[in-house]
C-alpha atoms as a PDB file:
ATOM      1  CA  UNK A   1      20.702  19.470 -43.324  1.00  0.00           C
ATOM      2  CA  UNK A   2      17.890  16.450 -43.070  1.00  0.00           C
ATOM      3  CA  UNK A   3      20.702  14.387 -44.247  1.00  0.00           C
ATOM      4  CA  UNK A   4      23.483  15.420 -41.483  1.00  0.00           C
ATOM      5  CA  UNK A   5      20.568  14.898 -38.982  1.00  0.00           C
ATOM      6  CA  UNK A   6      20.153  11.312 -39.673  1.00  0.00           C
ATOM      7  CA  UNK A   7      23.741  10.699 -39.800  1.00  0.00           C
ATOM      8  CA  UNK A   8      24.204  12.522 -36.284  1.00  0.00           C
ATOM      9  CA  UNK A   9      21.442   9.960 -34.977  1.00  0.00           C
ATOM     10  CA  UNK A  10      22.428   6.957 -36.206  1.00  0.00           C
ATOM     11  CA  UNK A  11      26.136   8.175 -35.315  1.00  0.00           C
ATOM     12  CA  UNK A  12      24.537   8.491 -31.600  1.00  0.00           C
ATOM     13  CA  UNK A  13      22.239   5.672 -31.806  1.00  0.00           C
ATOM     14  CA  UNK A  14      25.085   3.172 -32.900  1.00  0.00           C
ATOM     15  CA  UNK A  15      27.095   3.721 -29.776  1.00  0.00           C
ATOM     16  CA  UNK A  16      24.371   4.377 -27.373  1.00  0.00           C
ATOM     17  CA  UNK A  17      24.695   8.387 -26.575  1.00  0.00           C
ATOM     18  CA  UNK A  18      20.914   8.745 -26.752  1.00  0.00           C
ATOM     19  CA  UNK A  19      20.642   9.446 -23.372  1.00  0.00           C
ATOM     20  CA  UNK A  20      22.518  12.916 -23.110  1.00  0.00           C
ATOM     21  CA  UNK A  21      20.759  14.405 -26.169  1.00  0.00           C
ATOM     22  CA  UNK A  22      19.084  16.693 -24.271  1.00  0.00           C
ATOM     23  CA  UNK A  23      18.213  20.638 -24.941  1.00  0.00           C
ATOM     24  CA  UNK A  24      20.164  21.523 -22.049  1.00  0.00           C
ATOM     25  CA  UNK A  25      23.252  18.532 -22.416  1.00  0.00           C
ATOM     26  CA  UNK A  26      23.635  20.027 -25.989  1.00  0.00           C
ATOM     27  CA  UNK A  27      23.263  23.786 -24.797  1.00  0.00           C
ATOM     28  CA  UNK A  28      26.123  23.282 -22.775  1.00  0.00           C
ATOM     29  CA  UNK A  29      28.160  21.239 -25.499  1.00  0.00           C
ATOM     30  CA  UNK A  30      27.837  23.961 -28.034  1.00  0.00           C
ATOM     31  CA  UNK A  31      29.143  26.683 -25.810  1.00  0.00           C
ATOM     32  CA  UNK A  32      32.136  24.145 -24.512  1.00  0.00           C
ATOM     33  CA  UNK A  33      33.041  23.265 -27.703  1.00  0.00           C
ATOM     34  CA  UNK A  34      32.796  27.100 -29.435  1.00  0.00           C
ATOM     35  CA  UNK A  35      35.086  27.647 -26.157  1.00  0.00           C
ATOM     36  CA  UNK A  36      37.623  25.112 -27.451  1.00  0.00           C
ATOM     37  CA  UNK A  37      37.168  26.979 -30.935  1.00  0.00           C
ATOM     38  CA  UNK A  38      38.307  30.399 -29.318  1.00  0.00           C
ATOM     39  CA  UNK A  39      41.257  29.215 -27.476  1.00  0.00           C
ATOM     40  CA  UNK A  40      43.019  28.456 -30.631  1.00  0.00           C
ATOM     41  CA  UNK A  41      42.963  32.766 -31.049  1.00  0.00           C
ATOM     42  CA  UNK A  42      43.882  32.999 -27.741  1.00  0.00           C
ATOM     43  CA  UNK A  43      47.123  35.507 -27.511  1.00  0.00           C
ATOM     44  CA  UNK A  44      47.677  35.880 -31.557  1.00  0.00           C
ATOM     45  CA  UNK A  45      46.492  37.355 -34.797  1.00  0.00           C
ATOM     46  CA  UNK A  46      43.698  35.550 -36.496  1.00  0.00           C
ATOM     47  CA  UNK A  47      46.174  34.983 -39.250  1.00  0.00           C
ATOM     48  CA  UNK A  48      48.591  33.207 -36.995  1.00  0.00           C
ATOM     49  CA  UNK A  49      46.322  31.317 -35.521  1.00  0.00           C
ATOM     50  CA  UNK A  50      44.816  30.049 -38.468  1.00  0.00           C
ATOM     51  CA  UNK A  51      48.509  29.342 -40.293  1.00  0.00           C
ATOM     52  CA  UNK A  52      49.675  28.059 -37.350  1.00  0.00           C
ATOM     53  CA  UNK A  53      46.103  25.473 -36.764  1.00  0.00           C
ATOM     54  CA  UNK A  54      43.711  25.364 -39.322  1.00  0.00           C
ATOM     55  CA  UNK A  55      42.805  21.636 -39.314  1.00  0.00           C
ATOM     56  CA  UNK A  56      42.679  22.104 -35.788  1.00  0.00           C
ATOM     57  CA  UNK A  57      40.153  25.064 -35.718  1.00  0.00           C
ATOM     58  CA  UNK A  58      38.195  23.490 -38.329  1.00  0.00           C
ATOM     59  CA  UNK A  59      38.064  20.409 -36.343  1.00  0.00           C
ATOM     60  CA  UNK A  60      36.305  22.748 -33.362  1.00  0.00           C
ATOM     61  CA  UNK A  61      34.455  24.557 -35.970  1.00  0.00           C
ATOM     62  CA  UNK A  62      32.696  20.985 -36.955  1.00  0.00           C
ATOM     63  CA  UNK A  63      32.238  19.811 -33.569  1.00  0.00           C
ATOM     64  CA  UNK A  64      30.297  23.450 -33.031  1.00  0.00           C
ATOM     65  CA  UNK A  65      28.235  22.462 -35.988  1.00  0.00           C
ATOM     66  CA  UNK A  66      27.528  19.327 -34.973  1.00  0.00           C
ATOM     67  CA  UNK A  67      26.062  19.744 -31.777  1.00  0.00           C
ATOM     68  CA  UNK A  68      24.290  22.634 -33.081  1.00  0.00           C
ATOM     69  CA  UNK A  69      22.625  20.104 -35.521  1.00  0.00           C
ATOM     70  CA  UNK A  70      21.747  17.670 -32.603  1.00  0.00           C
ATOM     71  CA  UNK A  71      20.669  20.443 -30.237  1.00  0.00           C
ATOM     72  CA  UNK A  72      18.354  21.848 -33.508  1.00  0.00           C
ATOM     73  CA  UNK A  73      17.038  18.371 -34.269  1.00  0.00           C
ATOM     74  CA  UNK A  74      16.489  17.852 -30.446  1.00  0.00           C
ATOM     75  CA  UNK A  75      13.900  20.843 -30.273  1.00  0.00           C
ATOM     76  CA  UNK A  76      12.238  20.296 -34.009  1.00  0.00           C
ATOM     77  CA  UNK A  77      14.407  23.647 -35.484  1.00  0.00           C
ATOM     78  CA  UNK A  78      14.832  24.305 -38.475  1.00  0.00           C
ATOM     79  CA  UNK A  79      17.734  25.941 -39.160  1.00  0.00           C
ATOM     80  CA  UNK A  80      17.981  26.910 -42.126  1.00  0.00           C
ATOM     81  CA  UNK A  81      14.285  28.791 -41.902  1.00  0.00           C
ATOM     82  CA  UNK A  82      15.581  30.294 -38.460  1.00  0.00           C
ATOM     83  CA  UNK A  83      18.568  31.725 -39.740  1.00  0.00           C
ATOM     84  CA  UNK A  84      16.737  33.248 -42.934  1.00  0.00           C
ATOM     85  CA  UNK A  85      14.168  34.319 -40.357  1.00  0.00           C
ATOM     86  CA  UNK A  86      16.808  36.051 -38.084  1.00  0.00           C
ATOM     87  CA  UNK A  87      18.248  37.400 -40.988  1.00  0.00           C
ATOM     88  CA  UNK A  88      15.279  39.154 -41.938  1.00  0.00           C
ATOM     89  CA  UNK A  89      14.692  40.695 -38.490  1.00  0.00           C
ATOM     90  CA  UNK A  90      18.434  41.763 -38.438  1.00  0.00           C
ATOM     91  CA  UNK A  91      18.006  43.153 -42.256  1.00  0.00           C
ATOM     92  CA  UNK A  92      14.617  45.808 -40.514  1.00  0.00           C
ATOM     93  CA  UNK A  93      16.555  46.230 -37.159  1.00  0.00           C
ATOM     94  CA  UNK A  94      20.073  47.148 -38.950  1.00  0.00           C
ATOM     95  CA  UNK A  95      18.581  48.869 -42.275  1.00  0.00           C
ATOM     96  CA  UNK A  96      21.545  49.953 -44.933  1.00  0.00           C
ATOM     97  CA  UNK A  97      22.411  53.454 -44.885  1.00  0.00           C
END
């Protein structure tokens, strides 16, 4: 994950997008872009859609995770402890049988 960071910033850093890497800039990416990601679905089976755009939805898939990543890295998150963390609390909330 440290290692996608870095890449992300330098990525950003290289062509000057510094300035928009805000909490609230990347808030708003991520739901745009998982928007993008959905309309692919959009009036067809999963299977269709996915046989019909795969590289497509995988590109919106990776631009999801990507400013994820950013948004993550912009607040000091890790994400990897947070999801293990969340999945703990969903594991006592939502106990098997």
């Amino acid at each position: 994950m440290e290692q996608l960071q870095e890449a992300l910033r330098k990525f950003s850093e290289e062509r000057g997008w510094t300035g928009n890497r805000d909490a609230r800039n990347l808030a708003i990416s991520i739901s745009l872009e998982a928007s993008e990601l959905l309309e692919h679905f959009q009036w067809q089976s999963p299977e269709e859609a996915v046989a019909a755009r795969r590289d497509e939805i995988a590109e919106e898939a990776a631009d999801v995770l990507i400013y994820l990543v950013q948004f993550a890295d912009a607040l000091n998150i890790d994400l990897l402890e947070a999801a293990r963390a969340k999945m703990a609390k969903n594991a006592e909330r939502f106990p098997i049988g």
